[in-house]
Structure formats: C-alpha cells, structure tokens
N, C-alpha and C. Protein backbone atom coordinates (compact mmCIF):
# COMPACT_ATOMS: atom_id res chain seq x y z
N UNK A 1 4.39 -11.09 -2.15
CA UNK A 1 3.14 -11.17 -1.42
C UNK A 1 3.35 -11.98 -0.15
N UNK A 2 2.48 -11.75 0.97
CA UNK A 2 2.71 -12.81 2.13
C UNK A 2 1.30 -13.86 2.41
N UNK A 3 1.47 -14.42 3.44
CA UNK A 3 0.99 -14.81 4.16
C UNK A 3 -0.22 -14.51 5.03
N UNK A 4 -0.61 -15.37 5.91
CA UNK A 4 -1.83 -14.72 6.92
C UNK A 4 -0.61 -14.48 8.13
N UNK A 5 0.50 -14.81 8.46
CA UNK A 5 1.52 -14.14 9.30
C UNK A 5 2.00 -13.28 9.04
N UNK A 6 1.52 -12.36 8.46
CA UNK A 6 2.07 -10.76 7.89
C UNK A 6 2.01 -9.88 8.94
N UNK A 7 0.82 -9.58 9.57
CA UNK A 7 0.40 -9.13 10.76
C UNK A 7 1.62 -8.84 11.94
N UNK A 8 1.41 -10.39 12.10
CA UNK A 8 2.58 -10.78 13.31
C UNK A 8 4.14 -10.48 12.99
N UNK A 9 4.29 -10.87 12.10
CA UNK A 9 5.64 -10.76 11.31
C UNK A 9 6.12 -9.14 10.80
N UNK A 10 5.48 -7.92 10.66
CA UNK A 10 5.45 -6.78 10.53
C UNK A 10 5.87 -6.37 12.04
N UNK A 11 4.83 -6.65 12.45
CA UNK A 11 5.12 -6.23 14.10
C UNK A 11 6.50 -6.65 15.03
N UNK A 12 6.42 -8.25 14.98
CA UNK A 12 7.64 -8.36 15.66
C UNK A 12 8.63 -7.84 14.80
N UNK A 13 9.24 -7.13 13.48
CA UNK A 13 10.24 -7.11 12.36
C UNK A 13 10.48 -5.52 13.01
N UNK A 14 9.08 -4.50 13.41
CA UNK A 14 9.50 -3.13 14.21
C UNK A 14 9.87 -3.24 15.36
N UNK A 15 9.74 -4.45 16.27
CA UNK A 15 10.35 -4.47 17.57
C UNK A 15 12.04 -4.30 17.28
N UNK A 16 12.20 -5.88 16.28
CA UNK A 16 13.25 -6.46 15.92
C UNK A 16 14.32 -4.98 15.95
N UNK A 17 13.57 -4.30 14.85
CA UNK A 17 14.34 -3.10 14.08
C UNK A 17 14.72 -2.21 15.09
N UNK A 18 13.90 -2.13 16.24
CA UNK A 18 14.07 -0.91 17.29
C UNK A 18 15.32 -1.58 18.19
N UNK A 19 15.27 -2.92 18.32
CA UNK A 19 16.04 -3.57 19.91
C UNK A 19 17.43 -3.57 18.92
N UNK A 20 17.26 -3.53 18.04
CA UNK A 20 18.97 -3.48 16.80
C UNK A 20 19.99 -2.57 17.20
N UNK A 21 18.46 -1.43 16.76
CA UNK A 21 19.06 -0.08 16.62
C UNK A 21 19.04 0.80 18.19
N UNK A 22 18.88 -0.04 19.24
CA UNK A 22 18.81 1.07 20.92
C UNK A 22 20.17 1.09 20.86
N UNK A 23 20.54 2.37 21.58
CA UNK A 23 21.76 2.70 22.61
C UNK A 23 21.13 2.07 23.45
N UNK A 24 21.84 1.34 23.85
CA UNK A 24 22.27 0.18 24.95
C UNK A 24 22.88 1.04 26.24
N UNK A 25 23.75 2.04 25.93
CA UNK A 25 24.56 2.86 26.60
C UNK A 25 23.54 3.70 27.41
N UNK A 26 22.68 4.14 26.76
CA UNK A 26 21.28 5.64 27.02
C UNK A 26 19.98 4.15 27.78
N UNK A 27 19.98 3.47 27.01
CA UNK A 27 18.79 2.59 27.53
C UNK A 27 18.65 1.56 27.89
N UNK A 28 19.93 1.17 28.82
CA UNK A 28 20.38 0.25 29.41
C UNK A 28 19.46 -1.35 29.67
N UNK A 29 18.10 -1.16 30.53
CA UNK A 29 17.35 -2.22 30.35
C UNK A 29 15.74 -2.29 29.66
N UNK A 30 16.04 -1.43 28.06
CA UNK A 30 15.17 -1.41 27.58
C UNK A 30 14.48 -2.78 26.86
N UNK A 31 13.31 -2.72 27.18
CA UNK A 31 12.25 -3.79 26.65
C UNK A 31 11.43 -3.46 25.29
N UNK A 32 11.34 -4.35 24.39
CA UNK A 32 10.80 -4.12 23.49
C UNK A 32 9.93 -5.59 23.20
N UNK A 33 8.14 -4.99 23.37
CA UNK A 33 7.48 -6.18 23.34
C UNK A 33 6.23 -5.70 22.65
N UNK A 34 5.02 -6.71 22.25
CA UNK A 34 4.57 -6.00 21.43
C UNK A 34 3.48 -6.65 22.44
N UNK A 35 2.36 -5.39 22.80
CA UNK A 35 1.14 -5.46 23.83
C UNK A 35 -0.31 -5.92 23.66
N UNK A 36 -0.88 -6.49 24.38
CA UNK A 36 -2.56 -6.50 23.94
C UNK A 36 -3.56 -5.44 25.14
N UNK A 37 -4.33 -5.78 25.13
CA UNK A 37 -4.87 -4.46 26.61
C UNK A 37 -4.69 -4.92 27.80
N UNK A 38 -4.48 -6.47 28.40
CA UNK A 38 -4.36 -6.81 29.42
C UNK A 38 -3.07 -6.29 30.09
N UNK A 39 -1.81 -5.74 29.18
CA UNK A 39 -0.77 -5.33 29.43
C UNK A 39 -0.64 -4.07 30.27
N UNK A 40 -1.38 -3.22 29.79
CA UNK A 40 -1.14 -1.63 30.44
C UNK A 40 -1.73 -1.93 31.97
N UNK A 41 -2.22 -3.29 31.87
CA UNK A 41 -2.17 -2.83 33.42
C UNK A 41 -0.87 -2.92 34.74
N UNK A 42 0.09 -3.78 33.86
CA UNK A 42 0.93 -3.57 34.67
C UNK A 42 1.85 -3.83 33.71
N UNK A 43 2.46 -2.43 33.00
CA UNK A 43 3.59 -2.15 31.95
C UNK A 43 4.79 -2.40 32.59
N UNK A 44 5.86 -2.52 31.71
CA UNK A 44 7.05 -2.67 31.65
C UNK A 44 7.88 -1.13 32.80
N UNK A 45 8.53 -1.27 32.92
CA UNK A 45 9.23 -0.36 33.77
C UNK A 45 10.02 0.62 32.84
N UNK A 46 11.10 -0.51 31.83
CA UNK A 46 11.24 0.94 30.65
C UNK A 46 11.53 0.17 29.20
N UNK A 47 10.93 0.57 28.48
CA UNK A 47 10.92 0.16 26.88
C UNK A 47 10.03 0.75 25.81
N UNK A 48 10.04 0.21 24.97
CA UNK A 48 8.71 0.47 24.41
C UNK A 48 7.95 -0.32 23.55
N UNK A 49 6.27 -0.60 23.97
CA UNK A 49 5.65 -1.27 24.02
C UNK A 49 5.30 -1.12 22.23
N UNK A 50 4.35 -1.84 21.53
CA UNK A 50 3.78 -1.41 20.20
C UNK A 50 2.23 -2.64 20.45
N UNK A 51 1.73 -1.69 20.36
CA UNK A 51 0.06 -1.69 20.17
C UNK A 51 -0.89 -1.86 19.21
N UNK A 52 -0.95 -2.72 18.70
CA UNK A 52 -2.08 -2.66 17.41
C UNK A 52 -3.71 -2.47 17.59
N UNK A 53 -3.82 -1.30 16.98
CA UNK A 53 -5.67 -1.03 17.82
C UNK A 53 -6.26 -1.24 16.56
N UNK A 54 -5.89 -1.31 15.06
CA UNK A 54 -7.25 -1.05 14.31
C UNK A 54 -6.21 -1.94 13.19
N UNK A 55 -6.64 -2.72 12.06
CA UNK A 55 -6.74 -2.98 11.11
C UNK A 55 -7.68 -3.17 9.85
N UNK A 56 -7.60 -2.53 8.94
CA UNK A 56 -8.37 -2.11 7.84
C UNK A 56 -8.09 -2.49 6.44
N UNK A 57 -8.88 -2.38 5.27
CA UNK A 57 -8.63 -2.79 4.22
C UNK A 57 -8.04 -1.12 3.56
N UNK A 58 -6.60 -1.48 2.83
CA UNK A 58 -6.32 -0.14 2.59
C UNK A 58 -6.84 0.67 1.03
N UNK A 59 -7.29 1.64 1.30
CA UNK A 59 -8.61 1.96 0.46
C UNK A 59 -8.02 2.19 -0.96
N UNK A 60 -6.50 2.28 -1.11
CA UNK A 60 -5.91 3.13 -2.13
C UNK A 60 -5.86 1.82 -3.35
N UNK A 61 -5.70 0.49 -2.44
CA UNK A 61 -5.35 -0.88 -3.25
C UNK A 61 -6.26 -1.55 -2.82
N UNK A 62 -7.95 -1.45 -2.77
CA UNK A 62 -8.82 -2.44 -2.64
C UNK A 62 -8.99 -3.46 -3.64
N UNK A 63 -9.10 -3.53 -4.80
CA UNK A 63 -9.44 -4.69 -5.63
C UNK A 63 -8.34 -4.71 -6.63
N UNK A 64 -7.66 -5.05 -6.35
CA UNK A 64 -6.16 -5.26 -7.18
C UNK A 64 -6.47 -6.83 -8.29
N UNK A 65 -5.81 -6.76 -8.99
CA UNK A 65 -5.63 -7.95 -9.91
C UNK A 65 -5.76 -9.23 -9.55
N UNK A 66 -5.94 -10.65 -9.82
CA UNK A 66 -6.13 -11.91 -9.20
C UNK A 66 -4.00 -11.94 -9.25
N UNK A 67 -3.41 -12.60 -8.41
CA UNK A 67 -2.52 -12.56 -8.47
C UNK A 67 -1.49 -14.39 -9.31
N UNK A 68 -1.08 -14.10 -9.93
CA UNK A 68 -0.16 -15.12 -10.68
C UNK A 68 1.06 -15.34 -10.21
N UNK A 69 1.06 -17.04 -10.52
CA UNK A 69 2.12 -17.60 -9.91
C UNK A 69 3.19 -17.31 -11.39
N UNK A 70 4.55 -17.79 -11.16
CA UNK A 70 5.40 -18.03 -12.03
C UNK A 70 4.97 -19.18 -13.16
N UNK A 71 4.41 -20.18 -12.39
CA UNK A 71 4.41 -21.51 -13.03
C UNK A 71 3.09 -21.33 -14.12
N UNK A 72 1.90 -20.16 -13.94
CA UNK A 72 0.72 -20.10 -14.28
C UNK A 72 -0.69 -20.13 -13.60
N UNK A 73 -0.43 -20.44 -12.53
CA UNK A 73 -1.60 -20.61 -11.67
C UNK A 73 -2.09 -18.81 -11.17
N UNK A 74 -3.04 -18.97 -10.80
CA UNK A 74 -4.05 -17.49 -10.86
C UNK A 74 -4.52 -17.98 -9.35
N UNK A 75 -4.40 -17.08 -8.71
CA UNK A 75 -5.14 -17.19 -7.66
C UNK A 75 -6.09 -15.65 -6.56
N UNK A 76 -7.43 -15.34 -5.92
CA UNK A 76 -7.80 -14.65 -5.98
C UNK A 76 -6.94 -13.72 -5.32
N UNK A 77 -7.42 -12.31 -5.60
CA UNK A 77 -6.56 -11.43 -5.59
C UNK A 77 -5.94 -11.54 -3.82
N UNK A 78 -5.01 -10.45 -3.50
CA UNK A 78 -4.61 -10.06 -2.01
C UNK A 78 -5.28 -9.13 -1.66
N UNK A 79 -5.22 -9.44 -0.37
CA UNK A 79 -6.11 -8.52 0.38
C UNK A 79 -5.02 -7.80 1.10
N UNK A 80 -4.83 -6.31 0.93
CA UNK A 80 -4.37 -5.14 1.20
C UNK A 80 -4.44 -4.08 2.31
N UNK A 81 -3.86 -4.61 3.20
CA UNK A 81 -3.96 -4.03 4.60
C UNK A 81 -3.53 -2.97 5.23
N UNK A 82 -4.32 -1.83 6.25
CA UNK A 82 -3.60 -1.36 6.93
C UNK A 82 -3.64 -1.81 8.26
N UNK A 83 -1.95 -1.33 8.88
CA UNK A 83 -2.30 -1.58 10.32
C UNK A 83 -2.09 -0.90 10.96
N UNK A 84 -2.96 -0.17 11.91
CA UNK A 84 -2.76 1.03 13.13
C UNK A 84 -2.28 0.80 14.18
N UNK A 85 -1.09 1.41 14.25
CA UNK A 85 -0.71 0.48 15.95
C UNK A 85 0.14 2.03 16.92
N UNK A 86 0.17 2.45 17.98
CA UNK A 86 0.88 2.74 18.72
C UNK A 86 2.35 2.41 18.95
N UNK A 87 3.25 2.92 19.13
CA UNK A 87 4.70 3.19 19.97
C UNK A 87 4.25 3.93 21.30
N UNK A 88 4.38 3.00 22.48
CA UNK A 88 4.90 3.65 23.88
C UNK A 88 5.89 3.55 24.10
N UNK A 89 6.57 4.59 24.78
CA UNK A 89 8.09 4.58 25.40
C UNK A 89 7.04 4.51 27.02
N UNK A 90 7.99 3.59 27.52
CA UNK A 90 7.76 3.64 29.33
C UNK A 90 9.28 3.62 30.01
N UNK A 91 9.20 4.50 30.91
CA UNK A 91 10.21 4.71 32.16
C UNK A 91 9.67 5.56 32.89
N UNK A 92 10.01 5.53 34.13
CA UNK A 92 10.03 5.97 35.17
C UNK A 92 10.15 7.13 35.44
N UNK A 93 10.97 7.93 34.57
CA UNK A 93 11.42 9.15 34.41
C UNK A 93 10.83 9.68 33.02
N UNK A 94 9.92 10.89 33.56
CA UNK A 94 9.07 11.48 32.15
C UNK A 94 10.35 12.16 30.91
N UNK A 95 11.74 12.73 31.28
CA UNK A 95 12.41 12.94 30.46
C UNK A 95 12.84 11.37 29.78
N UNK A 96 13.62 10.59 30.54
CA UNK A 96 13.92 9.28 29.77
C UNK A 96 12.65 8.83 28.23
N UNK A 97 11.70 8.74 29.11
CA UNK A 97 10.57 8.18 28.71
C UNK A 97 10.20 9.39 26.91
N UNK A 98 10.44 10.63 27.10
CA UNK A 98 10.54 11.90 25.93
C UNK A 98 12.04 11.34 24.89
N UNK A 99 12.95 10.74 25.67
CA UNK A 99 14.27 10.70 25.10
C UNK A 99 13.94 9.89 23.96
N UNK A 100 13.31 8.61 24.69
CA UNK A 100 13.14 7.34 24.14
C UNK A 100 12.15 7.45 23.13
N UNK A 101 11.09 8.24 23.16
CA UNK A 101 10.12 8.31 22.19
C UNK A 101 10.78 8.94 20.61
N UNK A 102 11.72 10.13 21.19
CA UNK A 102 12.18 10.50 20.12
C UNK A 102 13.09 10.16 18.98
N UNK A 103 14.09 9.04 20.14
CA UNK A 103 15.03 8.21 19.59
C UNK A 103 14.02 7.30 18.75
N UNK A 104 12.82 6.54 18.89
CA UNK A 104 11.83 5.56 18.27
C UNK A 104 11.29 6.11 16.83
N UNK A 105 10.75 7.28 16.72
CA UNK A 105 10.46 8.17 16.19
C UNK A 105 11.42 8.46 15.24
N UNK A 106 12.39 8.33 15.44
CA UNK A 106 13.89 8.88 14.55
C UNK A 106 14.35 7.73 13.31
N UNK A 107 14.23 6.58 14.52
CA UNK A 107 14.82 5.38 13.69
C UNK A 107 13.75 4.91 12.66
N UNK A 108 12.27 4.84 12.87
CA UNK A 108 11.40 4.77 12.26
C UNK A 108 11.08 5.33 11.21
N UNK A 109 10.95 6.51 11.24
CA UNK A 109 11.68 7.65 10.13
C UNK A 109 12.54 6.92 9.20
N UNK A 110 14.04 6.89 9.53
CA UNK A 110 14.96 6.57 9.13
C UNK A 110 14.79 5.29 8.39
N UNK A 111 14.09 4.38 8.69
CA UNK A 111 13.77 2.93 7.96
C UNK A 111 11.95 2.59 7.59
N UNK A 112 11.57 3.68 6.93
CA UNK A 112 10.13 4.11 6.68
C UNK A 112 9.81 2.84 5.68
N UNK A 113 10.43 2.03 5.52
CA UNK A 113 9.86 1.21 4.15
C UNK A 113 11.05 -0.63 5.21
N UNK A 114 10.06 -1.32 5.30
CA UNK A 114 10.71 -2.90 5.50
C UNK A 114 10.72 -3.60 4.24
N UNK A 115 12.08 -3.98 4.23
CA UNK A 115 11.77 -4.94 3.28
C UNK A 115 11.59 -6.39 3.76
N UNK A 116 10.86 -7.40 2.50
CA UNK A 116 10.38 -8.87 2.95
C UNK A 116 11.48 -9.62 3.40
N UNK A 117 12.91 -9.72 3.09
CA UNK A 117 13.73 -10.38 3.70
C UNK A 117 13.92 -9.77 5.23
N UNK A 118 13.95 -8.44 5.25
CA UNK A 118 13.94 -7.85 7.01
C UNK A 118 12.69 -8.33 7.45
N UNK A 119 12.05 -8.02 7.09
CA UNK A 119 10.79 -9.07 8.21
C UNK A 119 10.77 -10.08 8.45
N UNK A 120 11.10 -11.19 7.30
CA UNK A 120 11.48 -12.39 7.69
C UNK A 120 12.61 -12.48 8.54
N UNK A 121 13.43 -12.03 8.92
CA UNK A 121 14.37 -12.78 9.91
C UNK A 121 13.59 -12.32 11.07
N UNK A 122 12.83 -11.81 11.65
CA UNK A 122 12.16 -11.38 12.48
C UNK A 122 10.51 -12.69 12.67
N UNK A 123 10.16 -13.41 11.91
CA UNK A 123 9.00 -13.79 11.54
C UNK A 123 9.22 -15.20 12.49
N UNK A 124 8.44 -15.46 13.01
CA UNK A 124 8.26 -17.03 14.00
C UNK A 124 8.08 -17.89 12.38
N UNK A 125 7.39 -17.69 11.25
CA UNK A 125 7.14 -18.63 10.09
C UNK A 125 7.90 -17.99 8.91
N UNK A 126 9.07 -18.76 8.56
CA UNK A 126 9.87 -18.92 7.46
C UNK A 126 8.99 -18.28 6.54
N UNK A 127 9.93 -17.30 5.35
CA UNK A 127 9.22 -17.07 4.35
C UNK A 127 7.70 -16.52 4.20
N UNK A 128 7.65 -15.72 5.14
CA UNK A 128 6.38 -14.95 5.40
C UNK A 128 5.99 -14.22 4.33
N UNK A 129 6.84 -13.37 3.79
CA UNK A 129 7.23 -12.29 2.71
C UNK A 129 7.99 -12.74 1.68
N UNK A 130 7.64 -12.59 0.44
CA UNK A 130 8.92 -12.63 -0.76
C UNK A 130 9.87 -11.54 -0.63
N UNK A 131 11.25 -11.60 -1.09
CA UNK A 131 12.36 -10.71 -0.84
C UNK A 131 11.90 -9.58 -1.89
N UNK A 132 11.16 -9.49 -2.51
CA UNK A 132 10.95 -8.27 -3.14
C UNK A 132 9.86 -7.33 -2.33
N UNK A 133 8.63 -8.10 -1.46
CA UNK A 133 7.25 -7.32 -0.88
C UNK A 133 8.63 -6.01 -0.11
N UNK A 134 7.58 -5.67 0.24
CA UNK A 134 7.91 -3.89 1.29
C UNK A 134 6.61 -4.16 1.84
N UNK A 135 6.73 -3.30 3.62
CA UNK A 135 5.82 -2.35 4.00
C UNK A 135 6.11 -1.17 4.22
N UNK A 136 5.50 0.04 3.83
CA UNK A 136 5.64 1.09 4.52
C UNK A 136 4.86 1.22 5.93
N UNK A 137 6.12 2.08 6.46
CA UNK A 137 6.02 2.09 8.07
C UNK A 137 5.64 3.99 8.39
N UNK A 138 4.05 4.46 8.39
CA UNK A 138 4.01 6.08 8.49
C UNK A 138 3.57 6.28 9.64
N UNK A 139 4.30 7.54 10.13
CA UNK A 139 3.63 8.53 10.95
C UNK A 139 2.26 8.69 10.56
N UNK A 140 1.33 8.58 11.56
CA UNK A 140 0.00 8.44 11.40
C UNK A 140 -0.95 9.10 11.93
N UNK A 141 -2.03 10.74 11.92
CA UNK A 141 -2.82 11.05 13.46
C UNK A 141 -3.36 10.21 13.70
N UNK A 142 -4.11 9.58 14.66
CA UNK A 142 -4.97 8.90 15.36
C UNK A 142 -6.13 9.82 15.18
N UNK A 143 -7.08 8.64 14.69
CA UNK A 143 -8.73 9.58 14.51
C UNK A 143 -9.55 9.26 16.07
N UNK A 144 -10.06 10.80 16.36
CA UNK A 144 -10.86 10.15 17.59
C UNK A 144 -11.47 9.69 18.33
N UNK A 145 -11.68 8.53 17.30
CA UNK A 145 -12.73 7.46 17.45
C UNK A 145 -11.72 6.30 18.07
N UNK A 146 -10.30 6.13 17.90
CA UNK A 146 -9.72 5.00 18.07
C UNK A 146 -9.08 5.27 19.44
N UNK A 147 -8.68 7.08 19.51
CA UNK A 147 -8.04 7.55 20.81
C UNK A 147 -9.17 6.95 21.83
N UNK A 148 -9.90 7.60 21.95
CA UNK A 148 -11.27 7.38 22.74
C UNK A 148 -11.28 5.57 23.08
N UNK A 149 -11.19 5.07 22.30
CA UNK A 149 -11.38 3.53 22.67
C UNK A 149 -9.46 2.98 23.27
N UNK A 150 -8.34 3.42 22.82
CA UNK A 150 -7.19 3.20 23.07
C UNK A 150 -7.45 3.67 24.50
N UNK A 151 -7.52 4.72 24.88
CA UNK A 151 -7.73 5.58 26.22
C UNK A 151 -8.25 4.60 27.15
N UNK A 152 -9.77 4.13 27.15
CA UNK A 152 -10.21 3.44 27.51
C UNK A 152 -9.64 2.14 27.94
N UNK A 153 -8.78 1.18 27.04
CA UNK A 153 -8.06 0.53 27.19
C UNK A 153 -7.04 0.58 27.98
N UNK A 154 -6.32 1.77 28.29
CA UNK A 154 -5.19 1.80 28.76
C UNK A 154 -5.01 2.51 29.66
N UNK A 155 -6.39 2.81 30.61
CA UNK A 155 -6.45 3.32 31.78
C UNK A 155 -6.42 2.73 32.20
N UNK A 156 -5.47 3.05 34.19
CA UNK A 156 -4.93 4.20 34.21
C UNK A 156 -3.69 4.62 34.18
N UNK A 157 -3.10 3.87 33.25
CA UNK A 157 -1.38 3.78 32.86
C UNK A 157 -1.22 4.26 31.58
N UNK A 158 -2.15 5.01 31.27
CA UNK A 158 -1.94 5.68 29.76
C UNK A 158 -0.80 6.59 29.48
N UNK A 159 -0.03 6.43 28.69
CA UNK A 159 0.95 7.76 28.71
C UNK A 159 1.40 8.11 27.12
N UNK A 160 2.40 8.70 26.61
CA UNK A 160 2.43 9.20 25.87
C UNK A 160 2.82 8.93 24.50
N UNK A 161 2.39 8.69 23.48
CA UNK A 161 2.72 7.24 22.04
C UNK A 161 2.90 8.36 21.09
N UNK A 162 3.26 7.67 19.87
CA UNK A 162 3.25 7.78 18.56
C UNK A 162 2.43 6.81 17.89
N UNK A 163 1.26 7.42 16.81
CA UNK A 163 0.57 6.58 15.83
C UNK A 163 1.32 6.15 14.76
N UNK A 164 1.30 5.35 14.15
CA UNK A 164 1.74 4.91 13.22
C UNK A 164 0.63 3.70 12.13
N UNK A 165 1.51 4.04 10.86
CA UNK A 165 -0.02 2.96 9.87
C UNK A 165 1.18 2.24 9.24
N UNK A 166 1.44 0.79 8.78
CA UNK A 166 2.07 0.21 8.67
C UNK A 166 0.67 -0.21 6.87
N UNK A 167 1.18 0.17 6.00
CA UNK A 167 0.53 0.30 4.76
C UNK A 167 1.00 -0.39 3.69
N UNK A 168 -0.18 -0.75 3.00
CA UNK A 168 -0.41 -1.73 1.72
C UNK A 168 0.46 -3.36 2.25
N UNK A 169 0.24 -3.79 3.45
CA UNK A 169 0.80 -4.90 4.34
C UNK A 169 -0.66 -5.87 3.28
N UNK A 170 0.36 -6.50 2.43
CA UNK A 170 -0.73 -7.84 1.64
C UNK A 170 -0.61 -9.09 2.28
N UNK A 171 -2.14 -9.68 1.96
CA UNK A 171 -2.31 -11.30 2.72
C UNK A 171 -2.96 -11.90 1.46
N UNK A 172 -1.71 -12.72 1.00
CA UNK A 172 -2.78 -13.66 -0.47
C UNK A 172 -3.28 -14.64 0.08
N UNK A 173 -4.47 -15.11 -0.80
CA UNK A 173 -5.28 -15.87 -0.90
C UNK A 173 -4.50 -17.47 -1.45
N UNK A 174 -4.91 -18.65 -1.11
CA UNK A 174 -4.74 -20.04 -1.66
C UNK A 174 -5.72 -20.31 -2.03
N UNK A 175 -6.27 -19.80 -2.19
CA UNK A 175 -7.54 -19.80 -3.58
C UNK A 175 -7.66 -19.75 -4.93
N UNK A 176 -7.36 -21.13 -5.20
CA UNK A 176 -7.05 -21.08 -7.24
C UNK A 176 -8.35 -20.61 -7.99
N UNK A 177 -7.97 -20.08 -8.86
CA UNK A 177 -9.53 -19.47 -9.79
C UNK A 177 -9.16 -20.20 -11.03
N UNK A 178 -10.73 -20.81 -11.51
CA UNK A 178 -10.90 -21.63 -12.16
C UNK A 178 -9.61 -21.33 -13.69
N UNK A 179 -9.11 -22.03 -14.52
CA UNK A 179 -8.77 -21.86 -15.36
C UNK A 179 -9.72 -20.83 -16.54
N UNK A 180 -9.61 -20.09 -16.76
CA UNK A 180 -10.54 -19.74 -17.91
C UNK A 180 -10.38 -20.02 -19.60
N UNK A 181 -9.22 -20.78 -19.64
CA UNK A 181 -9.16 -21.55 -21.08
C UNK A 181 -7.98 -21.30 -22.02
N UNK A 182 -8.42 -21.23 -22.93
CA UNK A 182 -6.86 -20.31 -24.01
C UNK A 182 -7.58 -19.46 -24.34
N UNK A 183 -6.77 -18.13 -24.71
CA UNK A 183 -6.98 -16.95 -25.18
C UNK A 183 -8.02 -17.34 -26.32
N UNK A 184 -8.72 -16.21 -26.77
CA UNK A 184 -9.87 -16.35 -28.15
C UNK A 184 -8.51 -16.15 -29.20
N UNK A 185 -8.70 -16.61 -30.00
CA UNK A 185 -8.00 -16.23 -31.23
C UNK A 185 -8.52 -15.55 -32.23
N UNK A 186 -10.04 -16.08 -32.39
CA UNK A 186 -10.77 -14.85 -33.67
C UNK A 186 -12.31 -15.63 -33.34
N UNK A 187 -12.89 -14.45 -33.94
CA UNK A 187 -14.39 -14.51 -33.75
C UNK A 187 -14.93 -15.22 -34.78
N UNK A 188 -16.23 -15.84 -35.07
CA UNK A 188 -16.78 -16.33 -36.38
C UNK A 188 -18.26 -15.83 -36.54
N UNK A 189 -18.59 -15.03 -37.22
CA UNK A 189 -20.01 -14.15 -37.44
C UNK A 189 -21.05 -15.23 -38.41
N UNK A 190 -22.13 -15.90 -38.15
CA UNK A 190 -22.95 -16.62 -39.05
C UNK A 190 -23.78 -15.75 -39.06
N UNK A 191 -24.40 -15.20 -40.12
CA UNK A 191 -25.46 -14.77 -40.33
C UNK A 191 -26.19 -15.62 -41.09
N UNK A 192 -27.60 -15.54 -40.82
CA UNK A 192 -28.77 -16.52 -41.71
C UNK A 192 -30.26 -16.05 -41.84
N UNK A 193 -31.21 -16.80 -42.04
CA UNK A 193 -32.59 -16.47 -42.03
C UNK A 193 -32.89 -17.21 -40.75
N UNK A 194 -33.47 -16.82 -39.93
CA UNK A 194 -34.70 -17.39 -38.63
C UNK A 194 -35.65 -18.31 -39.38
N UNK A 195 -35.69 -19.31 -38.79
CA UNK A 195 -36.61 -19.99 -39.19
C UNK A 195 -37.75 -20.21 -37.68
C-alpha cells in the first residue's frame, strides 16, 4: 500500500521509465517533465510532457477491507485511485514528434504494470510503495468531457497525446480503528419468565 505521495511518485516513476528507456541516438535533447496548464504555454522544444487532468476513485475497488498491519493494528481501509493523465511528444518536426509518440507508446506497453520498488527509486519520499504494491499503467480513450476541458487548457499549443489511466494507484489511511475486542467464543441463551 502507499502513501499520500503515490500520485507524485507514479508520475515522476513514468517519466523516470521513459528518460531510461530513450534512444539518446534518435532523441538527442529529449525532455521529460511532468506539466500543469501554465506549461503549454510555452512547451518544451522536444520531449515529452505527462499531464494529469482527472483523478478518481476507481470504481472496480471502492470499499475494500480495513487494511492490517503485520503487528495487528487495523487501520481504515485505502482509498483506490485512478489517474488520467496525457503523454505529449513535442518537437519541432511533426514526423519526429509521430516517432516519439510511438516510441512512448511502445515502451509503455512494454512495462504496463510498475512495480513499488520501481517507483520508489523514482519517488522524492523514501518508501512511498511497499515492494510488493503494482500500478497498472493503460491505454485509455479520453471521455469528452475531459478532451473539451484539456483543449481548453492547452490552447494554442495543443498537439497530439496519448490517454492513459494509471489504475487501482492506493493511498492508505493512518487512521487506527478502534480495537473491536477478542473474537466471541460462544453464545449463552437465558430464557425466563418476564416479570
């Protein structure tokens, strides 16, 4: 399970994963940064940017179990996230800029699932993730409620992305729940007269 730096730590861990894996050779001074809207107004020259427009509770794992420590402690459940974010490729050149999307697209593919130790070396806060968590990393459509508002945002330097949903991304709680006692062991039935 993680942290409330899951978010951040997911995100910079797909930059991480992309600036690993560039041809250096093909994409000589590629940038890999992760954007807010003030950015598109004056983008990078060539890289590719990652965008987070929507985060949601993910519907498949809404009320999951209170989660347990090793030692015994119970604490309220995690909250189960998705996160919607964009891939831009930017260059100068609309083929480069097609090359690069596809190469992004490929590797992403190729490493569809992070694990918690790969995100952590990527994470500004130690131990973000236990070495067992995962996120899955999907190809995603964009509904057009979010295009419409992304658009908006990113005029008039809008150009051409990949959606993506970064899924079942958990944030536990430090919220202990009360002890509830020792198990029942057996019931005891009195029956009598009312008085």
């Amino acid at each position: 399970m993680a942290t409330y730096h899951a978010i951040a730590a997911m995100e910079q861990a797909v930059l991480g994963l992309l600036a690993e894996a560039c041809p250096r050779a093909e994409f000589v001074g590629a940038r890999f940064e992760a954007y807010q809207a003030a950015n598109f107004r004056q983008p990078m020259d060539e890289g590719v940017a990652l965008y987070v427009h929507r985060v949601g509770a993910n519907p498949t794992r809404r009320n999951p179990p209170p989660r347990k420590t090793v030692d015994g402690r119970v604490y309220k459940q995690s909250l189960p996230l998705d996160v919607h974010f964009l891939m831009i490729p930017w260059s100068k050149s609309t083929a480069r800029q097609h090359m690069m999307l596809g190469w992004l697209m490929r590797v992403l593919e190729d490493n569809a699932s992070l694990g918690g130790g790969f995100i952590n070396r990527f994470s500004a806060v130690p131990n973000t993730f236990e070495d067992g968590d995962s996120v899955e990393i999907v190809l995603d459509p964009m509904a057009v409620q979010d295009m419409l508002a992304v658009w908006e945002v990113a005029k008039p330097n809008i150009q051409i992305s990949a959606s993506y949903v970064a899924r079942f991304l958990p944030i536990d709680s430090e919220v202990l729940l009360p002890d509830p006692g020792p198990p029942v062991q057996s019931r005891t039935f009195v029956t009598g007269a009312l008085r």
